[in-house]
N, C-alpha and C. Protein backbone atom coordinates (compact mmCIF):
# COMPACT_ATOMS: atom_id res chain seq x y z
N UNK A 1 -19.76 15.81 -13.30
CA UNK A 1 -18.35 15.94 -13.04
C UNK A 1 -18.02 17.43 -12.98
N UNK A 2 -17.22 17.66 -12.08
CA UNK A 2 -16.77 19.26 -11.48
C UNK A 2 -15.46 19.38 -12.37
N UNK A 3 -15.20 20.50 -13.09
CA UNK A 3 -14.15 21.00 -13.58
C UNK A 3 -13.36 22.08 -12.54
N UNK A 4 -11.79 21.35 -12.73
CA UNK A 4 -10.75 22.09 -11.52
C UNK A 4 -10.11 22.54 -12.07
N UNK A 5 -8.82 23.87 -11.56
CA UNK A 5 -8.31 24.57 -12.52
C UNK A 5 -6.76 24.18 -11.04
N UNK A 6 -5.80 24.03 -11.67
CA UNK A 6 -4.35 23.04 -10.87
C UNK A 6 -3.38 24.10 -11.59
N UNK A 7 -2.80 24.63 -10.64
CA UNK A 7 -1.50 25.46 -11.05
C UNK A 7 -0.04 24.63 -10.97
N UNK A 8 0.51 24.38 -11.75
CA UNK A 8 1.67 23.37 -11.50
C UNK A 8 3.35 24.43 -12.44
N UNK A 9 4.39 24.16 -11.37
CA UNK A 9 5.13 24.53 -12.48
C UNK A 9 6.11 23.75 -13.41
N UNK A 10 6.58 24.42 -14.07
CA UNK A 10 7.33 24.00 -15.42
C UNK A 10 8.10 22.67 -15.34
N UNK A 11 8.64 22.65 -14.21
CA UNK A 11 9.33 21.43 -13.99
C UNK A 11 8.80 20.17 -14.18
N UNK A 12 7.66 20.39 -12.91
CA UNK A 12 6.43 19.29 -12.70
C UNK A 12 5.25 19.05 -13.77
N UNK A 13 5.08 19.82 -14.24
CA UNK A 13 4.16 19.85 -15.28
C UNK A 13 5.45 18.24 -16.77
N UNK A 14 6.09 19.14 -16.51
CA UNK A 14 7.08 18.33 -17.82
C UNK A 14 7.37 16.89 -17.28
N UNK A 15 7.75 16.76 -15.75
CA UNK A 15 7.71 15.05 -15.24
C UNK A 15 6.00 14.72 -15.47
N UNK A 16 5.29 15.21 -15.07
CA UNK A 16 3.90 14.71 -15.25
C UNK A 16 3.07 14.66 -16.71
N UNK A 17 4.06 15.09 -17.65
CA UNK A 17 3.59 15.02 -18.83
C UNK A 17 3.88 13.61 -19.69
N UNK A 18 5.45 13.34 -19.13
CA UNK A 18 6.43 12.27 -19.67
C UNK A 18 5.76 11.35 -18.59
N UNK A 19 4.94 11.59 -17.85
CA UNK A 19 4.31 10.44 -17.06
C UNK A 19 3.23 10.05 -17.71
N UNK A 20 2.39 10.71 -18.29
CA UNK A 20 1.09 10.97 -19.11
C UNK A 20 1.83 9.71 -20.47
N UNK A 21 2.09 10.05 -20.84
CA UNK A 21 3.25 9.62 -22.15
C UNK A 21 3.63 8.40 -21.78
N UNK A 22 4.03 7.91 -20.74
CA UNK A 22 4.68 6.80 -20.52
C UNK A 22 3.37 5.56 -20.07
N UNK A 23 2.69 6.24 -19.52
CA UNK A 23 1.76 5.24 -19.22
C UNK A 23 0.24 5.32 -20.20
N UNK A 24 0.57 6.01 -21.08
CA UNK A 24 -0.70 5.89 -22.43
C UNK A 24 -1.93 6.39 -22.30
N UNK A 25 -1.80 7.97 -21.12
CA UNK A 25 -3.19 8.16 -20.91
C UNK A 25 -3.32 9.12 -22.18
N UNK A 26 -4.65 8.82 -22.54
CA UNK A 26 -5.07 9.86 -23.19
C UNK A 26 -5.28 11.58 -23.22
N UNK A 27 -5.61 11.91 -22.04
CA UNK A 27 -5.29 13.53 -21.52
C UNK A 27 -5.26 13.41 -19.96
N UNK A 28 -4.27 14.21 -19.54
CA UNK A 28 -4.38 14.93 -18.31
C UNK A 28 -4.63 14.83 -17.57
N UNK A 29 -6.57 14.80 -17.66
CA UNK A 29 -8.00 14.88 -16.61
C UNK A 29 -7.93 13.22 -15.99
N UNK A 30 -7.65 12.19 -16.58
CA UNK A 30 -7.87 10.74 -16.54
C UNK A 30 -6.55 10.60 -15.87
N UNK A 31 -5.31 11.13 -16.13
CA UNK A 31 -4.17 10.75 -15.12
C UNK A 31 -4.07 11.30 -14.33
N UNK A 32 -4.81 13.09 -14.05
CA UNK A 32 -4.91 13.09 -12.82
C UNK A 32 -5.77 12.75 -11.73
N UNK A 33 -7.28 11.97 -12.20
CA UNK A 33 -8.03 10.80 -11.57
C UNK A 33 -7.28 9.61 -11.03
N UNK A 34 -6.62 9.58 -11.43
CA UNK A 34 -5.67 8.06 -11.23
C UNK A 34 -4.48 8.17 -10.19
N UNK A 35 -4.03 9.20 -10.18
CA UNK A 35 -3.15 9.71 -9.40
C UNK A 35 -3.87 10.07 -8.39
N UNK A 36 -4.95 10.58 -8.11
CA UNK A 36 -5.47 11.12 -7.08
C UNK A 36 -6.33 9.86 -6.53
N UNK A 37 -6.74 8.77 -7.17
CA UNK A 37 -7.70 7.69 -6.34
C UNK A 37 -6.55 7.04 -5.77
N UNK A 38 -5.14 6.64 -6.93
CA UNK A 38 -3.87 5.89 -5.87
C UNK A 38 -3.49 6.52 -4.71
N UNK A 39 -3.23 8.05 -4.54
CA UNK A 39 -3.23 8.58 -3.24
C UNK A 39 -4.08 8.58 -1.84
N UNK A 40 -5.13 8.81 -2.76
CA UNK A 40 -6.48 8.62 -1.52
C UNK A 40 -6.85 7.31 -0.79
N UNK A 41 -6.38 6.24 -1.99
CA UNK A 41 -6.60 4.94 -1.18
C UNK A 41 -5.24 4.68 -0.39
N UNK A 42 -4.17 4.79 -0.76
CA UNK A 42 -2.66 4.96 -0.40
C UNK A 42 -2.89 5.23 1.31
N UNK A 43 -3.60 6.49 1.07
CA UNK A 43 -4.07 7.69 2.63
C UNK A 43 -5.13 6.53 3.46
N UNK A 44 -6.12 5.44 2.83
CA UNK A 44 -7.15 5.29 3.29
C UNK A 44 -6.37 4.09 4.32
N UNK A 45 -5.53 3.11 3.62
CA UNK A 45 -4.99 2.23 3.84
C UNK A 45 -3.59 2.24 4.84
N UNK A 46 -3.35 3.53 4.58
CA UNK A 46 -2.11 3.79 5.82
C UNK A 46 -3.04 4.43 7.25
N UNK A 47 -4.01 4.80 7.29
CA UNK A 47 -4.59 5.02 8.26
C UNK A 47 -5.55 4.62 9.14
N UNK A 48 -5.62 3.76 8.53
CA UNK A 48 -6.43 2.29 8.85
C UNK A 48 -7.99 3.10 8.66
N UNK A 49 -8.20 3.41 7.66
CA UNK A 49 -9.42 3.53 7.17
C UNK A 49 -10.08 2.85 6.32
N UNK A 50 -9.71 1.95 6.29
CA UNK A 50 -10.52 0.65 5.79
C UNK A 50 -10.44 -0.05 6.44
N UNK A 51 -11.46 -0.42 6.80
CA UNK A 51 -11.63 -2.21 7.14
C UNK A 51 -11.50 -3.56 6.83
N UNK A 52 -12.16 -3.10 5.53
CA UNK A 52 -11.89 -4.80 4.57
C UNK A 52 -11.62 -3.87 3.22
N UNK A 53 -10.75 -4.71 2.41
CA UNK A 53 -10.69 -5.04 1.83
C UNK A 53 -10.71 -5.78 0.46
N UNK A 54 -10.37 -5.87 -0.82
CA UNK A 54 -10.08 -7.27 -1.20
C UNK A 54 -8.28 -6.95 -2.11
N UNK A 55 -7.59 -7.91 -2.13
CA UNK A 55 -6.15 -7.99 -2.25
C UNK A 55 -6.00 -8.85 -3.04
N UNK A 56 -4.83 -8.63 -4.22
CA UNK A 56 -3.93 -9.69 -4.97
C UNK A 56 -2.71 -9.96 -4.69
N UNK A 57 -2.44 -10.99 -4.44
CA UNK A 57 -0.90 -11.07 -3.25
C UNK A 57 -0.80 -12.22 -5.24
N UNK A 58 0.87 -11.67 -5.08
CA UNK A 58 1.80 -12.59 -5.87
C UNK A 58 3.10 -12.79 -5.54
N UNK A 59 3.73 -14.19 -5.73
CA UNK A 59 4.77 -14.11 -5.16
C UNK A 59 5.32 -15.46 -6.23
N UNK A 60 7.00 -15.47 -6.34
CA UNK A 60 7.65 -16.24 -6.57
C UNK A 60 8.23 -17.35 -6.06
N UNK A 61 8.15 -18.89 -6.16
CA UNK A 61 9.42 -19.45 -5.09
C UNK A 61 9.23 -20.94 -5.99
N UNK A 62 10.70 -21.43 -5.25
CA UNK A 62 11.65 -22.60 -5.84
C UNK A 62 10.59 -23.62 -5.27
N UNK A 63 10.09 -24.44 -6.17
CA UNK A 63 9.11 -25.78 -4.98
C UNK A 63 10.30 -26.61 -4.64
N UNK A 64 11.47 -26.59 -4.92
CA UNK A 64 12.52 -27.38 -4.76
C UNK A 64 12.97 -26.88 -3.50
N UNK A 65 12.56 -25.59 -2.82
CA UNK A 65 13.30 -25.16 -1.66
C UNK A 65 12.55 -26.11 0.00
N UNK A 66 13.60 -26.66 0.59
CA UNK A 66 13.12 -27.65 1.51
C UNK A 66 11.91 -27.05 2.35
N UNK A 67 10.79 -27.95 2.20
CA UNK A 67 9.39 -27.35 2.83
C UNK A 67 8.60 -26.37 2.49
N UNK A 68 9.25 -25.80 1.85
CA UNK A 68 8.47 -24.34 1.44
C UNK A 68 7.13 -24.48 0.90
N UNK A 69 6.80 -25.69 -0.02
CA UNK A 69 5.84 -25.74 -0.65
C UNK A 69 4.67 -26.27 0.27
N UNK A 70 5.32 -26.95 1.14
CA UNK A 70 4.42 -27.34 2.27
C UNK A 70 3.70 -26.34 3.33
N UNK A 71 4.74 -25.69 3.79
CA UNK A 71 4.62 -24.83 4.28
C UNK A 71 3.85 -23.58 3.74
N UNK A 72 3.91 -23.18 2.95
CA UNK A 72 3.00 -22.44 1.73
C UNK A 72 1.48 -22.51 2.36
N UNK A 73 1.17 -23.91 1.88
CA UNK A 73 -0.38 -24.56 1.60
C UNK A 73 -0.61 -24.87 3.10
N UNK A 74 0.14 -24.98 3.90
CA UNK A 74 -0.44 -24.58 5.34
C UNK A 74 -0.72 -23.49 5.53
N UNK A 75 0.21 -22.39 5.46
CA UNK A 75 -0.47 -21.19 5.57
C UNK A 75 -2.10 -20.49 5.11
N UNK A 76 -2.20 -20.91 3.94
CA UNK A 76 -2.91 -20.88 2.89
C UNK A 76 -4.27 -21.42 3.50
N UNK A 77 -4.17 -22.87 4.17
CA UNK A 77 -5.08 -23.62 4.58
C UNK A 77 -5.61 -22.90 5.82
N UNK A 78 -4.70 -22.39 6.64
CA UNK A 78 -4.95 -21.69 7.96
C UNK A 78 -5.82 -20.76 7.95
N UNK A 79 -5.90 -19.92 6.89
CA UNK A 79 -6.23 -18.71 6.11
C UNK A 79 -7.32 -18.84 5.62
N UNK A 80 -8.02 -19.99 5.76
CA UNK A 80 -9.13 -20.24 4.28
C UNK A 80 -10.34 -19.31 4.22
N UNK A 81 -9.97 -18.58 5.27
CA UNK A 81 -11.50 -17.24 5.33
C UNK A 81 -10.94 -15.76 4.61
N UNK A 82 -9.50 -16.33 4.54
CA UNK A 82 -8.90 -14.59 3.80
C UNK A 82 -8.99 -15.05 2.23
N UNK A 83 -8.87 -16.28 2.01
CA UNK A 83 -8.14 -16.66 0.32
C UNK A 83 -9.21 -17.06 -0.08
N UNK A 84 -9.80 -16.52 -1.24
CA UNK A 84 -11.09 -16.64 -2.00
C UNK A 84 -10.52 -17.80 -3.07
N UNK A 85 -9.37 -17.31 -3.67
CA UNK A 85 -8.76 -18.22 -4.83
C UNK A 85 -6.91 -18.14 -4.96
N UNK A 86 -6.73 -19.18 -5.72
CA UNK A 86 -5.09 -18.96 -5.57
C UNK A 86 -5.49 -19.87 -6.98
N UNK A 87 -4.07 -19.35 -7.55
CA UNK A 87 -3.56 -19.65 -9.02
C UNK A 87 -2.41 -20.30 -9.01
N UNK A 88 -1.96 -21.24 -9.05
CA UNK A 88 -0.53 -21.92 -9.61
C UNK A 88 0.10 -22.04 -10.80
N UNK A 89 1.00 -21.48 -11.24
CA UNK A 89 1.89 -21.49 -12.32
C UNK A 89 2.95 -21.84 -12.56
N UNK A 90 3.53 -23.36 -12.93
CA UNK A 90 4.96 -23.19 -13.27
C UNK A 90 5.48 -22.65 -14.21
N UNK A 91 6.98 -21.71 -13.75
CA UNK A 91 7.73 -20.89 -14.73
C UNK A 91 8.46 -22.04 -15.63
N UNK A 92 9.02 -22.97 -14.93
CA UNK A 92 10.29 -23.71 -15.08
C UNK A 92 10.05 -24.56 -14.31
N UNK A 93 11.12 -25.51 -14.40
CA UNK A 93 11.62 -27.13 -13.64
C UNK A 93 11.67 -26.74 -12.34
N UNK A 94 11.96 -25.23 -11.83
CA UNK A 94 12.40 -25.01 -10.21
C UNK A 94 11.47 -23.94 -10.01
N UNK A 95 10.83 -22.90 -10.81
CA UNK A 95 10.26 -21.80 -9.90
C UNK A 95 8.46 -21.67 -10.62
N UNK A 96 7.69 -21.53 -9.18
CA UNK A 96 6.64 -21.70 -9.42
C UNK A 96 5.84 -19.97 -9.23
N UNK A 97 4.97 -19.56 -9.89
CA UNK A 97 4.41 -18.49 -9.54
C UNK A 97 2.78 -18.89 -9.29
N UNK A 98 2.36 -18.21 -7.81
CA UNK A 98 1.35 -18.11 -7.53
C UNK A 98 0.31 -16.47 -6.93
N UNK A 99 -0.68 -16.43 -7.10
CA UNK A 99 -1.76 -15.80 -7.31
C UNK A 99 -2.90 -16.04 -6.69
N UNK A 100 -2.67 -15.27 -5.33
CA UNK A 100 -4.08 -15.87 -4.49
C UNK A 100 -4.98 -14.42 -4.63
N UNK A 101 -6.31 -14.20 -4.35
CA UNK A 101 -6.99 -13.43 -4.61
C UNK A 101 -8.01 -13.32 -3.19
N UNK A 102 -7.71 -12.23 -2.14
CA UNK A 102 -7.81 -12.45 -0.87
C UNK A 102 -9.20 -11.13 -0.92
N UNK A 103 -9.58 -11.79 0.33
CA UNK A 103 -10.63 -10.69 0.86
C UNK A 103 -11.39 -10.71 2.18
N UNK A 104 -10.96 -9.59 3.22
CA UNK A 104 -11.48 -9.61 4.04
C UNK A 104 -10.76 -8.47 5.04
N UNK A 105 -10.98 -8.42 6.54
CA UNK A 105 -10.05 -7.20 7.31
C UNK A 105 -9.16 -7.13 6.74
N UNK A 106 -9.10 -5.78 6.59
CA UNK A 106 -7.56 -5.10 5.66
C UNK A 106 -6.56 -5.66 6.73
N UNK A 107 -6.21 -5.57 7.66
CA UNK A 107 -5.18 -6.07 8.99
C UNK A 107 -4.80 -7.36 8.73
N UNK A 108 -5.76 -8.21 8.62
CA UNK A 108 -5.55 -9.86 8.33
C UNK A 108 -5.12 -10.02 7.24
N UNK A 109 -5.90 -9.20 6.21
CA UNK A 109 -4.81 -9.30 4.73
C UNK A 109 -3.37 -9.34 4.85
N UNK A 110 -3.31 -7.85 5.41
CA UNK A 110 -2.22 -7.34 5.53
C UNK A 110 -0.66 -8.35 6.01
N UNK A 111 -1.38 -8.98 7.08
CA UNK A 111 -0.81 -9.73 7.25
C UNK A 111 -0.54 -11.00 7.07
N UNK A 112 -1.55 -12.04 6.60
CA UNK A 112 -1.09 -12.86 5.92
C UNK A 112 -0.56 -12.72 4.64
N UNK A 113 -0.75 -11.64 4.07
CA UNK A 113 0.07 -11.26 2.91
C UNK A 113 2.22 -11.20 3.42
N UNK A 114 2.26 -10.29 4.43
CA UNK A 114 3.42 -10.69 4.89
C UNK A 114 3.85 -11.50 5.28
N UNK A 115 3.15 -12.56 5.74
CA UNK A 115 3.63 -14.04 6.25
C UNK A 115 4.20 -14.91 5.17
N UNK A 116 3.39 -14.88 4.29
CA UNK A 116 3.60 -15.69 2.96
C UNK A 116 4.97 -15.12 2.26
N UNK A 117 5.06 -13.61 1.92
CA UNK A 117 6.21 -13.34 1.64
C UNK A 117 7.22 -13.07 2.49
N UNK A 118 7.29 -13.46 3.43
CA UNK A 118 8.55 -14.04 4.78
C UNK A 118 9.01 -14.74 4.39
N UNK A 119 8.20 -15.97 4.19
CA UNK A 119 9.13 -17.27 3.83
C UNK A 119 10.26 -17.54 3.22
N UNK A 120 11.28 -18.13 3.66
CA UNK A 120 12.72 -18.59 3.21
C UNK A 120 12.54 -18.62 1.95
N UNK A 121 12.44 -18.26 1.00
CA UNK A 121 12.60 -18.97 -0.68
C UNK A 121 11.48 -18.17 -1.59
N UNK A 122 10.52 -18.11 -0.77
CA UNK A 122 9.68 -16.60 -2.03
C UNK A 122 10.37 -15.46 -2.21
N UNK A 123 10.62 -14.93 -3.53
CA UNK A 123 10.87 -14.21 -4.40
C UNK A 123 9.48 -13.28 -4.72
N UNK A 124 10.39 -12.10 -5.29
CA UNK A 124 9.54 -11.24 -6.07
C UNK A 124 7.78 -10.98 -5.70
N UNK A 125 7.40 -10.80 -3.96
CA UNK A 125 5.97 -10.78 -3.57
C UNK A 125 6.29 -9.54 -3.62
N UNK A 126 4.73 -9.51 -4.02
CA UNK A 126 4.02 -7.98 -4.19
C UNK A 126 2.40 -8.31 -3.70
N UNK A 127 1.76 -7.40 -3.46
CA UNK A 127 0.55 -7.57 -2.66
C UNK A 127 -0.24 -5.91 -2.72
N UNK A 128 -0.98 -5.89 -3.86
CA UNK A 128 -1.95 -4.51 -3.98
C UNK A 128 -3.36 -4.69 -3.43
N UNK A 129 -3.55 -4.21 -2.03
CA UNK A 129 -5.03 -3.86 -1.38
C UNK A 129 -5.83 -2.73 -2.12
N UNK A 130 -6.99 -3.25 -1.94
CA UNK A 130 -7.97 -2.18 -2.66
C UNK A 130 -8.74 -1.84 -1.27
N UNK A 131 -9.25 -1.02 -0.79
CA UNK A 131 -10.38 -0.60 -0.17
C UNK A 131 -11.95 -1.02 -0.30
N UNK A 132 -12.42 -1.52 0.16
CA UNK A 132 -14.30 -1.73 -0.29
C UNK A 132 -14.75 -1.59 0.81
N UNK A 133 -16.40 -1.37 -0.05
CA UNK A 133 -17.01 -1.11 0.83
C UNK A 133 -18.05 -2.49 0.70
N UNK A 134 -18.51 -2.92 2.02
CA UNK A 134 -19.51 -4.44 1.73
C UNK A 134 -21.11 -3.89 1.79
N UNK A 135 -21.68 -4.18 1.00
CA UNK A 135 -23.40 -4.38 1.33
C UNK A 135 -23.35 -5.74 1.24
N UNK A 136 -24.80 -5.53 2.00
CA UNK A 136 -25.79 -7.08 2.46
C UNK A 136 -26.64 -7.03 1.98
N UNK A 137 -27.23 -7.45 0.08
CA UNK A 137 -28.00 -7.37 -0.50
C UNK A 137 -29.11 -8.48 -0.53
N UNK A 138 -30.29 -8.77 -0.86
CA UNK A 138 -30.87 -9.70 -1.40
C UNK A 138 -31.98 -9.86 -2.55
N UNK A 139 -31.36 -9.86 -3.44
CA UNK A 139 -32.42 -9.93 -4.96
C UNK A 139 -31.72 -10.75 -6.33
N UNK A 140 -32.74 -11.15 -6.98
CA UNK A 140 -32.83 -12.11 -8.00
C UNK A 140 -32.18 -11.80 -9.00
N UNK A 141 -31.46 -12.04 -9.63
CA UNK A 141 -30.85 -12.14 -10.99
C UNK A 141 -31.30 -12.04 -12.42
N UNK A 142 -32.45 -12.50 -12.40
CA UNK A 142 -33.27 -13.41 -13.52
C UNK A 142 -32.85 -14.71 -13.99
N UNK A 143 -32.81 -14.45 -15.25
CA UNK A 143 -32.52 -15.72 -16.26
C UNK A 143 -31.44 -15.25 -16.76
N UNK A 144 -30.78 -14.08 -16.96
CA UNK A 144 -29.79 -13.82 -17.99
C UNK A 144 -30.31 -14.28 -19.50
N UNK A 145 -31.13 -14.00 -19.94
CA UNK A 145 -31.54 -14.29 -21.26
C UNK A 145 -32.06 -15.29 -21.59
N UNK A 146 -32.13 -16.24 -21.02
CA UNK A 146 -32.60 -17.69 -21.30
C UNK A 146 -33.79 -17.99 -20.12
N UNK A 147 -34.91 -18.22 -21.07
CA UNK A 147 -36.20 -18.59 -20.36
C UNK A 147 -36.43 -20.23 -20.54
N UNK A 148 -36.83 -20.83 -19.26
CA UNK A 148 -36.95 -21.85 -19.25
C UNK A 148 -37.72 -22.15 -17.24
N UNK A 149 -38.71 -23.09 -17.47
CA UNK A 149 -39.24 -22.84 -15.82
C UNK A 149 -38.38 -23.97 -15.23
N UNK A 150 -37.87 -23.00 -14.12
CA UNK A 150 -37.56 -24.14 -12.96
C UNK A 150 -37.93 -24.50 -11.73
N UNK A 151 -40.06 -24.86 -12.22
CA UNK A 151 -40.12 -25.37 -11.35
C UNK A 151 -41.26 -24.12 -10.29
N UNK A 152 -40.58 -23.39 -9.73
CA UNK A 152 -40.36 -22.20 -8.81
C UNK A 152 -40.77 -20.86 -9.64
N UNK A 153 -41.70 -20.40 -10.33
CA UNK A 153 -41.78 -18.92 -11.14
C UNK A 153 -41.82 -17.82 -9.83
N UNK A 154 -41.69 -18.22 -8.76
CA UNK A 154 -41.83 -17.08 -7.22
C UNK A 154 -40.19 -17.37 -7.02
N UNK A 155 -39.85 -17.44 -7.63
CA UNK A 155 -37.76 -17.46 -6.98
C UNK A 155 -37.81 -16.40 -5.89
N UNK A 156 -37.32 -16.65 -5.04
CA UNK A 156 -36.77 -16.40 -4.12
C UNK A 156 -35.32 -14.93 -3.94
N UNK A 157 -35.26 -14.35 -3.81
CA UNK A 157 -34.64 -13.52 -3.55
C UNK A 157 -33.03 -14.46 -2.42
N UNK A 158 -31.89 -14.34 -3.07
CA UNK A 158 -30.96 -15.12 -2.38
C UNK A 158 -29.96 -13.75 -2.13
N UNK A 159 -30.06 -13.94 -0.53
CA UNK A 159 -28.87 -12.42 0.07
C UNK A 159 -27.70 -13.30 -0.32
N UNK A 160 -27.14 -11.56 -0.53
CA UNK A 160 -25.45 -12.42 -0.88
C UNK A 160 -24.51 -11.15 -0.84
N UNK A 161 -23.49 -10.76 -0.92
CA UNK A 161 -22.55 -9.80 -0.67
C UNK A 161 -22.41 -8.74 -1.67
N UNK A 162 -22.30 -7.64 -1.85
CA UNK A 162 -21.68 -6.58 -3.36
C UNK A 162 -20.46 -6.46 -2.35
N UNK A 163 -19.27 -6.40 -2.95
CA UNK A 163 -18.04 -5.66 -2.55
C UNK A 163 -17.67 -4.62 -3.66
N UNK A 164 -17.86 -3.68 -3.20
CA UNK A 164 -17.62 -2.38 -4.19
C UNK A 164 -16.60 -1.98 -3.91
N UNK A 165 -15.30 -1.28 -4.81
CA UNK A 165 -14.15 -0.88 -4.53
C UNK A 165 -14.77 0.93 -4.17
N UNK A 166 -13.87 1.11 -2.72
CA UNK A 166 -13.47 2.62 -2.84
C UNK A 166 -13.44 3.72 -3.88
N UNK A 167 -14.12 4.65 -3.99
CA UNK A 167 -13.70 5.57 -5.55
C UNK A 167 -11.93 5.77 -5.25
């Protein structure tokens, strides 16, 4: 790790301190990492420098509102190559919160993320993209601690995806 030397003045230094403070970092060096990866991905994602993705879309709505809920899980269904997982939660008798967990072209995110929070009757959507990068790996796991034969002592090597987030 490279040590930087940041000239800031009095003003900014004192908002970025009560920022430090407010959000529980421990020193300085770690909030200004944090500040600088939210910018850079901020930069990566407004410039269409990413490709894919992976995204947490959340949003609020009434299942009582006519169709909506239907309409929802169509979308959803349409989608089934962006939505890895979705979460259902009822708040109450009328408002439901859900939690889908998306991944794929940042563009398609992007936008079925806005589709969903279009809808007549969702509340409170929010939708944070991360940047990744995909490899096409293929190797074995082991046992995770537990020995036992199955069969096969030549296992096979099974390709399968890493999605690594952006630094």
């Amino acid at each position: 790790m490279e040590r930087v030397t940041v000239s800031l003045d009095d003003d900014l230094l004192e908002q970025f301190d009560g920022f430090i403070r407010r959000k529980g970092y421990m020193n300085r060096s770690e909030a200004v990492r944090d500040v600088l990866r939210d910018r850079l991905q901020e930069d990566r994602l407004s410039e269409n420098n990413a490709p894919l993705c992976v995204a947490c879309l959340s949003y609020v709505y009434n299942h009582h509102e006519r169709e909506l809920a239907r309409r929802i899980a169509e979308i959803q269904h349409a989608h089934h190559d962006l939505i890895r997982s979705t979460m259902h939660v009822h708040l109450d008798h009328d408002s439901c919160l859900e939690v889908s967990m998306m991944e794929g072209p940042t563009i398609a995110v992007r936008e079925l993320a806005d589709a969903l929070m279009a809808q007549t009757g969702v509340r409170h959507g929010r939708v944070n993209v991360v940047p990744v990068d995909v490899t096409v790996t293929s190797h074995t796991h082991g046992h995770r601690g537990h020995h036992h034969d199955h069969g096969d002592e030549t296992a096979k090597p099974a390709p399968h995806f890493h999605t690594s987030p952006k630094t």
